[in-house]
C-alpha atoms as a PDB file:
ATOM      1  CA  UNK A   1       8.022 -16.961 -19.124  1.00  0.00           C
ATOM      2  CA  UNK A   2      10.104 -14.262 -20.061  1.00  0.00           C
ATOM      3  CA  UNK A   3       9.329 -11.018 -17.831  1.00  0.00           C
ATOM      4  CA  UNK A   4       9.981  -7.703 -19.697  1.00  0.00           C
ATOM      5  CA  UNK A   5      13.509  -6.753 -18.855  1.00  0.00           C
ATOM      6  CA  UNK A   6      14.188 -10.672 -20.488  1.00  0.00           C
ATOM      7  CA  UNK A   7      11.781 -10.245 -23.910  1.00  0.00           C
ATOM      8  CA  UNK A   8      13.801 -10.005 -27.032  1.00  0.00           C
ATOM      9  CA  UNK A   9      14.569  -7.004 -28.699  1.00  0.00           C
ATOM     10  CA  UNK A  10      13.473  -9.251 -32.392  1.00  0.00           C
ATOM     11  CA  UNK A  11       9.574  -9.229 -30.122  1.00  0.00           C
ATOM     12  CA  UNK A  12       9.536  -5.556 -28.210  1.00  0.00           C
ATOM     13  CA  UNK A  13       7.971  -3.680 -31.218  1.00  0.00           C
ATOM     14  CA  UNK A  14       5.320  -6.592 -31.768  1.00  0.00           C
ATOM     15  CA  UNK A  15       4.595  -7.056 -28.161  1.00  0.00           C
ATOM     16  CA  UNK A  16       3.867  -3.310 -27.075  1.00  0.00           C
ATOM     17  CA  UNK A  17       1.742  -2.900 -30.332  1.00  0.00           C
ATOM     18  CA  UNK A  18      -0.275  -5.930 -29.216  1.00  0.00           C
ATOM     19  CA  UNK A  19      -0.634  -4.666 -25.674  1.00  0.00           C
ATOM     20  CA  UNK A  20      -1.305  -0.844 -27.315  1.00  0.00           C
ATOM     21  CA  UNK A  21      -4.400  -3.166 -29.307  1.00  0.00           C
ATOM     22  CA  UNK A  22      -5.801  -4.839 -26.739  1.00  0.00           C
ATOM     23  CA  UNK A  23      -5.898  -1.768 -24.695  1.00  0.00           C
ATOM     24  CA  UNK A  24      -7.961   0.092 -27.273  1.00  0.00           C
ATOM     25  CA  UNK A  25     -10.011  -3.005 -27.783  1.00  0.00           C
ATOM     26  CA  UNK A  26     -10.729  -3.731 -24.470  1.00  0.00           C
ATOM     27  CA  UNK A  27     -11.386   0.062 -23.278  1.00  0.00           C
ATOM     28  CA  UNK A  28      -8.075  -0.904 -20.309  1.00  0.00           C
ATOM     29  CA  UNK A  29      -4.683   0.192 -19.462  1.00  0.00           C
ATOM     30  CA  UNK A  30      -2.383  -2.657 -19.582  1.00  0.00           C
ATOM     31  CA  UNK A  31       1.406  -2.634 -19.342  1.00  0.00           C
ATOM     32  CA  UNK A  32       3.489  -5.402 -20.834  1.00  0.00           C
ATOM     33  CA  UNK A  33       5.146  -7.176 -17.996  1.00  0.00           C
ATOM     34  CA  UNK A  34       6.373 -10.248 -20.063  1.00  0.00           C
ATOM     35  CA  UNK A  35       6.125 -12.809 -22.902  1.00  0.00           C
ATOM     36  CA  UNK A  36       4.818 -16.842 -22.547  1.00  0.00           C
ATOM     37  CA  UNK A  37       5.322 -19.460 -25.013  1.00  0.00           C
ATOM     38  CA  UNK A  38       7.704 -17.158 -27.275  1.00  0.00           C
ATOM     39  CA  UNK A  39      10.983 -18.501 -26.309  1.00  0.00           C
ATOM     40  CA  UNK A  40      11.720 -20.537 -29.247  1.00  0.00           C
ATOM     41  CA  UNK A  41      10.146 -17.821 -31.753  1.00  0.00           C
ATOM     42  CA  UNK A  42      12.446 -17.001 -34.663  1.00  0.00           C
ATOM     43  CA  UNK A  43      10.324 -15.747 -37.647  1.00  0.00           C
ATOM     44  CA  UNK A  44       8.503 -12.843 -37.201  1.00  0.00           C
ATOM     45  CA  UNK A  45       8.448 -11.927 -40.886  1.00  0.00           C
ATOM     46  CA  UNK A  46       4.998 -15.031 -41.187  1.00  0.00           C
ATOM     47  CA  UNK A  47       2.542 -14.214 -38.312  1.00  0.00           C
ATOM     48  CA  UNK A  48       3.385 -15.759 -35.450  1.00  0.00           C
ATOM     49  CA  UNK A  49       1.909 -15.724 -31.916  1.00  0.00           C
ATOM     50  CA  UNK A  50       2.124 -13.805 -28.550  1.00  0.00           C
ATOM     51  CA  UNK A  51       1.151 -14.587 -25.154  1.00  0.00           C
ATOM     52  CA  UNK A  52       1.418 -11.356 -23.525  1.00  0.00           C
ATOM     53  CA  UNK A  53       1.403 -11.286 -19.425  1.00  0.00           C
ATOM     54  CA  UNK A  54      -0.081  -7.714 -18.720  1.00  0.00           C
ATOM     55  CA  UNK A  55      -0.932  -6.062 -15.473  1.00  0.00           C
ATOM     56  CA  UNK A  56      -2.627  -2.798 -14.642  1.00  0.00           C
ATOM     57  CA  UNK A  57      -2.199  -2.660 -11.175  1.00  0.00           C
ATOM     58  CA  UNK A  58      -4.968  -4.300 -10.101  1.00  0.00           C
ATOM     59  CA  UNK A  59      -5.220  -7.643 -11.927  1.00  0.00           C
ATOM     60  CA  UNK A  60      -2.442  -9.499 -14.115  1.00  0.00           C
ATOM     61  CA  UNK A  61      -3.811 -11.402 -16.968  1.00  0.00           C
ATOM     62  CA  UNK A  62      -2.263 -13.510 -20.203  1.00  0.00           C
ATOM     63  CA  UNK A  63      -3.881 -12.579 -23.717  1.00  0.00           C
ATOM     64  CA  UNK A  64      -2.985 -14.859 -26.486  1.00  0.00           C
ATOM     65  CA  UNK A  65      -2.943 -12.954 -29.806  1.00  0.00           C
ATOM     66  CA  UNK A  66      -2.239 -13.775 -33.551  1.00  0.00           C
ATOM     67  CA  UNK A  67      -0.006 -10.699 -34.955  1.00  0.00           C
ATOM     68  CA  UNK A  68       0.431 -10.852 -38.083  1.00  0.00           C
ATOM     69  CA  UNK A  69       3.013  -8.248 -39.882  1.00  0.00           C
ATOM     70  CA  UNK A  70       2.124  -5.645 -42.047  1.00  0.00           C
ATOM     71  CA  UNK A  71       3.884  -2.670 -44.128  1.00  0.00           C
ATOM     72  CA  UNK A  72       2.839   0.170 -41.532  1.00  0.00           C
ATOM     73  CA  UNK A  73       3.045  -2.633 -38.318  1.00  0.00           C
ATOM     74  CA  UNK A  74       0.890  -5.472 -37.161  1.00  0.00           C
ATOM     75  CA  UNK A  75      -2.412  -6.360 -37.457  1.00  0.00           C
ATOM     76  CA  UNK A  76      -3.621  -8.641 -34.474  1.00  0.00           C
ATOM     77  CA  UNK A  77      -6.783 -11.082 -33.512  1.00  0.00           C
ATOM     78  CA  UNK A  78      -7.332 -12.795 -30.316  1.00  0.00           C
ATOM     79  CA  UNK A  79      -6.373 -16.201 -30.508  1.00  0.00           C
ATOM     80  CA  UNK A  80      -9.059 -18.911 -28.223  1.00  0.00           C
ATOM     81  CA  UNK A  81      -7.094 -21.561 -27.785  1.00  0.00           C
ATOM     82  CA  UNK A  82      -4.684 -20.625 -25.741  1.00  0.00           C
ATOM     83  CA  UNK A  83      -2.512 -23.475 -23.481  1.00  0.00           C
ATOM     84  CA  UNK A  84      -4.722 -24.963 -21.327  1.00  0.00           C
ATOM     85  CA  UNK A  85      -1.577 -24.758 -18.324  1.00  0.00           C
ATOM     86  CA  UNK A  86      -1.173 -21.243 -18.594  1.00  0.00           C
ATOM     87  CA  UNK A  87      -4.255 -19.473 -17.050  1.00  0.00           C
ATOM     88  CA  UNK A  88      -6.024 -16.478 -18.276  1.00  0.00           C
ATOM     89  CA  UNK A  89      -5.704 -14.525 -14.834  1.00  0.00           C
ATOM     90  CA  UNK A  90      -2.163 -14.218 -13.176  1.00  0.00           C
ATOM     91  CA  UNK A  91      -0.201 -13.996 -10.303  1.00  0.00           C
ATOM     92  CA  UNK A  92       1.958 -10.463 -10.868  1.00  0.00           C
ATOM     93  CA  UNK A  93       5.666 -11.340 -12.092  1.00  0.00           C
ATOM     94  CA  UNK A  94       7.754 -11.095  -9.121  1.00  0.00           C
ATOM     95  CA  UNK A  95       9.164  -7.666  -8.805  1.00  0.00           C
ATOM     96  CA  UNK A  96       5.160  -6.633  -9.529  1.00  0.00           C
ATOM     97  CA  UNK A  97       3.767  -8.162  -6.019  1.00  0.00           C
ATOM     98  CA  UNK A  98       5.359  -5.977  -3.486  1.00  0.00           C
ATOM     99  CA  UNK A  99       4.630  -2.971  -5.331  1.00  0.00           C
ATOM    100  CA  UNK A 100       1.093  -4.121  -5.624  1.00  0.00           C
ATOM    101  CA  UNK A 101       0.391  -4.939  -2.134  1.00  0.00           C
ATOM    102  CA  UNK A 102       2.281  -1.940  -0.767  1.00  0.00           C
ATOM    103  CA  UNK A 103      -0.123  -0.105  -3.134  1.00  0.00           C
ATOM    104  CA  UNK A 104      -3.504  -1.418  -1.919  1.00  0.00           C
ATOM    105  CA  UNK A 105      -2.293  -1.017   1.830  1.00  0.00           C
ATOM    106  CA  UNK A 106      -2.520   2.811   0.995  1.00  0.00           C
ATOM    107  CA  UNK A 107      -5.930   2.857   0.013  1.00  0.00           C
ATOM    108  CA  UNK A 108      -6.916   0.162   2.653  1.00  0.00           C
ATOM    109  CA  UNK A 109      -6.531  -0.367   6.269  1.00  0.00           C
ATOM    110  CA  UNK A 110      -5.841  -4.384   5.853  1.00  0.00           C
ATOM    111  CA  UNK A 111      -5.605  -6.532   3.195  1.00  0.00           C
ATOM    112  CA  UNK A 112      -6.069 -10.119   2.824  1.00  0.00           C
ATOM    113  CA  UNK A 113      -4.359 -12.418   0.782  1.00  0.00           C
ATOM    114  CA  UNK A 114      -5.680 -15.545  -0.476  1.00  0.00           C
ATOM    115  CA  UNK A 115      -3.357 -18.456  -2.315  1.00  0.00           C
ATOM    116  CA  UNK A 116      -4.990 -20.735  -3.975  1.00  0.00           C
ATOM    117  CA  UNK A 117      -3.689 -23.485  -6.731  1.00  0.00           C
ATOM    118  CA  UNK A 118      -1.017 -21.290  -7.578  1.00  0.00           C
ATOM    119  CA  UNK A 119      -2.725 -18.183  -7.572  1.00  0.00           C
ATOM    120  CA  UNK A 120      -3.440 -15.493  -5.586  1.00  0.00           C
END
């Protein structure tokens, strides 16, 4: 995975307009907080796809979309097979999980964490 101070310059534009289009689609407030599967990505002239880790605060999750250039930008689609080893629902990138647990001990007296195959 590449986290978001590590995603190539080549991707940035593509990425945030995919995370800008599934926030409208999805009616949520994503942020881009890296890139999966994109490492070896060199064309981005042919459509070409992104698996975007996003988090909102709350949850982290990985959307796998088709983007597909355009003259004014991209034009996207979901993309359903996404790799099996890569989960839908993420642990935050590290640099993401303090922040989030120091945030829900604000608005909560205790919190408990739960780890289980990898996530939490």
């Amino acid at each position: 995975m590449q986290s978001e101070n590590e995603i190539p310059e080549l991707l940035k534009p593509s990425a945030l307009a995919g995370v800008d289009w599934i926030n409208k689609q999805s009616n949520t407030n994503y942020e881009l907080t890296g890139l999966v599967g994109t490492e070896e990505l060199k064309d981005i002239e042919a459509p070409f796809q992104l698996g975007l880790v996003l988090c909102d605060g709350e949850i982290c999750a990985r959307e796998q979309v088709l983007c597909t250039p355009t003259k004014g930008g991209y034009k996207f689609e979901h993309v359903e097979t996404a790799a099996p080893d890569i989960p839908p629902l993420l642990d935050p990138p590290v640099g993401i999980r303090s922040n989030w647990i120091d945030e829900q001990l604000k608005k909560y007296e205790f919190i408990v964490l739960l780890y289980y195959r990898g996530l939490w």
